[in-house]
Protein backbone atom coordinates (compact mmCIF):
# COMPACT_ATOMS: atom_id res chain seq x y z
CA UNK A 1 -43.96 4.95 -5.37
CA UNK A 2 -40.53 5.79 -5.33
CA UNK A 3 -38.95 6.87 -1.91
CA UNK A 4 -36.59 9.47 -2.93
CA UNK A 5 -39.04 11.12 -4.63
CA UNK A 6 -41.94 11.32 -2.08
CA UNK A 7 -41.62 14.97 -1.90
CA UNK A 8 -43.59 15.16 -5.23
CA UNK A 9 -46.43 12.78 -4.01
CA UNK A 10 -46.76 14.34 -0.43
CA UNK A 11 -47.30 17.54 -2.60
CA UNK A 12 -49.57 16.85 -4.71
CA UNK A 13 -51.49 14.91 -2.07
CA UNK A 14 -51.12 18.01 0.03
CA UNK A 15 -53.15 19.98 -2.70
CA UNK A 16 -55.24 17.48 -3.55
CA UNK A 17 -56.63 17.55 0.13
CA UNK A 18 -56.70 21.12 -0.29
CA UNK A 19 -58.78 21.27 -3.36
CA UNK A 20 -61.15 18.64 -2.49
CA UNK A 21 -61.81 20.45 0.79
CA UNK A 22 -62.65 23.46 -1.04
CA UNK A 23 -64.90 22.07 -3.48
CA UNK A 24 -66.54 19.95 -1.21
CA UNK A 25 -67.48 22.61 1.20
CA UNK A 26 -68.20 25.29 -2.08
CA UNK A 27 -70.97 21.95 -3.14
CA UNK A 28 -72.33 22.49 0.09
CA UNK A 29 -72.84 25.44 0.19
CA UNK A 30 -74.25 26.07 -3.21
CA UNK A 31 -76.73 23.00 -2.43
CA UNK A 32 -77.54 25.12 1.02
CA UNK A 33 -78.21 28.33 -1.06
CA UNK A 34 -75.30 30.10 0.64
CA UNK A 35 -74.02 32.30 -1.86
CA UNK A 36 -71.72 34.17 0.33
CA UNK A 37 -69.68 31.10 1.68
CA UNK A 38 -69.34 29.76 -1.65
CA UNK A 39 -68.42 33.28 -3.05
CA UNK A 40 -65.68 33.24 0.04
CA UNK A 41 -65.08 30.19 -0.97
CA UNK A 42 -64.36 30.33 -4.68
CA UNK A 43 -62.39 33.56 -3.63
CA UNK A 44 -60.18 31.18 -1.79
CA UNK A 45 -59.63 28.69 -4.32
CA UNK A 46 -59.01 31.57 -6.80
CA UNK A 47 -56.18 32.95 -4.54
CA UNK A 48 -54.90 29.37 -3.51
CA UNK A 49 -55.66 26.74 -5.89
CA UNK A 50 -53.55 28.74 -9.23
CA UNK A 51 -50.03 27.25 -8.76
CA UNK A 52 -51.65 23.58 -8.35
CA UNK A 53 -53.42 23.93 -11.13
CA UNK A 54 -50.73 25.96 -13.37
CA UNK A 55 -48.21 22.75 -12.46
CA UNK A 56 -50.70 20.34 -13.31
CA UNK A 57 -51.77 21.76 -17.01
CA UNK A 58 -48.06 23.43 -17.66
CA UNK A 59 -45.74 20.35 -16.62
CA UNK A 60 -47.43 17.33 -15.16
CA UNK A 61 -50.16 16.49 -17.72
CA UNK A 62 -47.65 16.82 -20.67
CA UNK A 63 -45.65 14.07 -19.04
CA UNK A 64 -48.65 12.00 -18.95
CA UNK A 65 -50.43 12.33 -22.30
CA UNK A 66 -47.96 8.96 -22.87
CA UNK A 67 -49.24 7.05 -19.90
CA UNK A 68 -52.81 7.98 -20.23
CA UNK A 69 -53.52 9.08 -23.53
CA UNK A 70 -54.32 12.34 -25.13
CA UNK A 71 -58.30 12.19 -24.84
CA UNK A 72 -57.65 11.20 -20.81
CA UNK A 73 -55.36 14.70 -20.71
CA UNK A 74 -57.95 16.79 -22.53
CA UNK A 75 -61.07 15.48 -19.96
CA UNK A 76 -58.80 16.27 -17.25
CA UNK A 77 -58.05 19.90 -18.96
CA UNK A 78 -61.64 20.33 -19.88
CA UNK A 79 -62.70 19.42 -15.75
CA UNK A 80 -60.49 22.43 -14.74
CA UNK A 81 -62.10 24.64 -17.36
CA UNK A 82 -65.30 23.51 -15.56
CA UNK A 83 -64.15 24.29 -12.00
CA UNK A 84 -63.09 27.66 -13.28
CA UNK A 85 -66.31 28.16 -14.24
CA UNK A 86 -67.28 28.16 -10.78
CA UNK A 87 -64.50 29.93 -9.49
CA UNK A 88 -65.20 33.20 -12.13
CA UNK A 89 -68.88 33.04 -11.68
CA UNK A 90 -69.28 33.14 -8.04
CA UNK A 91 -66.10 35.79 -7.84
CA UNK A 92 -67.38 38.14 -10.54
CA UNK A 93 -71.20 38.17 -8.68
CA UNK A 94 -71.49 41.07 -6.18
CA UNK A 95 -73.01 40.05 -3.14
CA UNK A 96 -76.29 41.21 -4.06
CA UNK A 97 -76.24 39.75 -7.06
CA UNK A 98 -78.21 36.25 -6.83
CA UNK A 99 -78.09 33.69 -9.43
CA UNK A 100 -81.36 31.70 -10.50
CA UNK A 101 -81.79 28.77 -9.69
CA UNK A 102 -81.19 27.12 -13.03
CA UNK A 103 -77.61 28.84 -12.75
CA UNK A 104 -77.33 27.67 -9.05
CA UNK A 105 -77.40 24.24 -9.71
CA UNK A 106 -75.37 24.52 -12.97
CA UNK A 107 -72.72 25.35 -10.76
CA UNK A 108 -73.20 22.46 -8.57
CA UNK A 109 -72.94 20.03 -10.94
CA UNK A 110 -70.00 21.79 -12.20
CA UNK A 111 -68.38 21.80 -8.29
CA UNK A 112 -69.67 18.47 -7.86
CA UNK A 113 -67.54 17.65 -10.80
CA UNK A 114 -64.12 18.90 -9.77
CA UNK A 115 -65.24 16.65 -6.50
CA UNK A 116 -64.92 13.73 -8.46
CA UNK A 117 -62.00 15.01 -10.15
CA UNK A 118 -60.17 15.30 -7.12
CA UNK A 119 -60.93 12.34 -5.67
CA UNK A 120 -59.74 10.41 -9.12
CA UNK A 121 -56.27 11.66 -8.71
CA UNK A 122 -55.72 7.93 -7.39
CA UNK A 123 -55.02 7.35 -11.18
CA UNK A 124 -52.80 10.38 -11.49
CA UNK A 125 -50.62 8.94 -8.48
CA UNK A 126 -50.34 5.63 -10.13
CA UNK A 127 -49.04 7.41 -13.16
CA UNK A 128 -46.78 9.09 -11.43
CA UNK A 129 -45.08 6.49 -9.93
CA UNK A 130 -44.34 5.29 -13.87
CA UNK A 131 -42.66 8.62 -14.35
CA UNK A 132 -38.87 7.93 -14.35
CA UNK A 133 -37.40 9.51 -10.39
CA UNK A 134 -35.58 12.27 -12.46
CA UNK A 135 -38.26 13.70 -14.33
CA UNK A 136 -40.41 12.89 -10.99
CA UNK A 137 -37.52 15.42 -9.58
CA UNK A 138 -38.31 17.56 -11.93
CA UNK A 139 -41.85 17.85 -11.57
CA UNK A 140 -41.69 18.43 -7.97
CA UNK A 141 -39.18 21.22 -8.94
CA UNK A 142 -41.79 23.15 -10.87
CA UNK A 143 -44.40 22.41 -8.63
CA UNK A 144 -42.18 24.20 -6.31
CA UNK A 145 -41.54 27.03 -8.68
CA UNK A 146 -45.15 27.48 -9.26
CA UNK A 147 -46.05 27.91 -5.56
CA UNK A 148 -43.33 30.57 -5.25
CA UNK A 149 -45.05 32.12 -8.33
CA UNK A 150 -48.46 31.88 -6.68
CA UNK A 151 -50.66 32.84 -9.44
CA UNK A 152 -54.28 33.41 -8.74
CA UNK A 153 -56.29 30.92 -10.75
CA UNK A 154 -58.07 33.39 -13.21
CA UNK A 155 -55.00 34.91 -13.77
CA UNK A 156 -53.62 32.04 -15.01
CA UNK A 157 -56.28 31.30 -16.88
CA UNK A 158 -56.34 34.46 -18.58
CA UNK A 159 -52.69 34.10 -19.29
CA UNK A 160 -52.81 30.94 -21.22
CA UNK A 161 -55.96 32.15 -23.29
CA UNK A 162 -53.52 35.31 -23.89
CA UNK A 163 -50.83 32.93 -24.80
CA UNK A 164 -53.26 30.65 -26.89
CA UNK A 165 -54.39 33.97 -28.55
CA UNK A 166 -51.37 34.81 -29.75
CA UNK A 167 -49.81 31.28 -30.88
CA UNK A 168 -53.01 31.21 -32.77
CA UNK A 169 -52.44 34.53 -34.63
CA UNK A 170 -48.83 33.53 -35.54
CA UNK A 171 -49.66 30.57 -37.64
């Protein structure tokens, strides 16, 4: 780990203990049955987790499709896809609305995943210690940027299937 640029692993540390809280206590909940904590819950991480997760896909998993590899990248990609899942389907259910049970513990296993997820970014900080201090400077940068932005996470998400859309329909 580089010392001058410990901002950008105290960071991402920071919102790695963030996340992991969440998810952890949204498992627990959804393993309880209690809908409405994990809807206030997911609600949370919606409002909260966007920028974190906007740096990470935008900037910082870019930089290490060369360190990891591109099919290590697209699992990481396809395990926020999975926690978004989570976050959409418990904030688009009214309060009334209960899922089965089948549903329930789909989206366990699919909170239980980002758990696991979380607690793997042990790699990611390895990695980013092999990212020259610069770009490392960089990165923190745009994390920065992104937390100023503070885009909910299904916004974001929306925006880069928007963006996706349209990249598609110009080729």
């Amino acid at each position: 780990m580089a010392e001058e640029n410990a901002d950008l692993f105290s960071a991402f540390a920071e919102d790695h203990a963030f996340l992991g809280t969440c998810f952890h206590e949204l498992s627990q909940a959804l393993r309880a049955g209690d809908l409405s904590t994990a809807r206030t819950l997911a609600a949370r991480l919606d409002r909260e987790a966007g920028a974190h997760i906007a740096f990470e896909e935008e900037q910082f998993y870019p930089e290490l499709v060369g360190l990891l590899g591109e099919a290590e990248v697209e699992r990481m990609h396809a395990e926020h896809r999975d926690g978004l899942e989570v976050v959409q389907r418990l904030c688009s259910q009214g309060p009334a609305s209960e899922p089965s049970e089948a549903k329930r513990r789909h989206l366990l296993t699919l909170s239980e995943g980002m758990e696991t997820h979380i607690a793997d970014c042990g790699d990611l900080f390895e990695a980013m210690g092999r990212i020259p201090p610069r770009e490392q400077e960089l990165l923190h940068a745009a994390l920065v940027e992104w937390r100023l932005r503070h885009p909910e996470w299904r916004a974001y998400a929306a925006s880069i299937g928007r963006r996706r859309s349209s990249a598609a329909l110009e080729t």
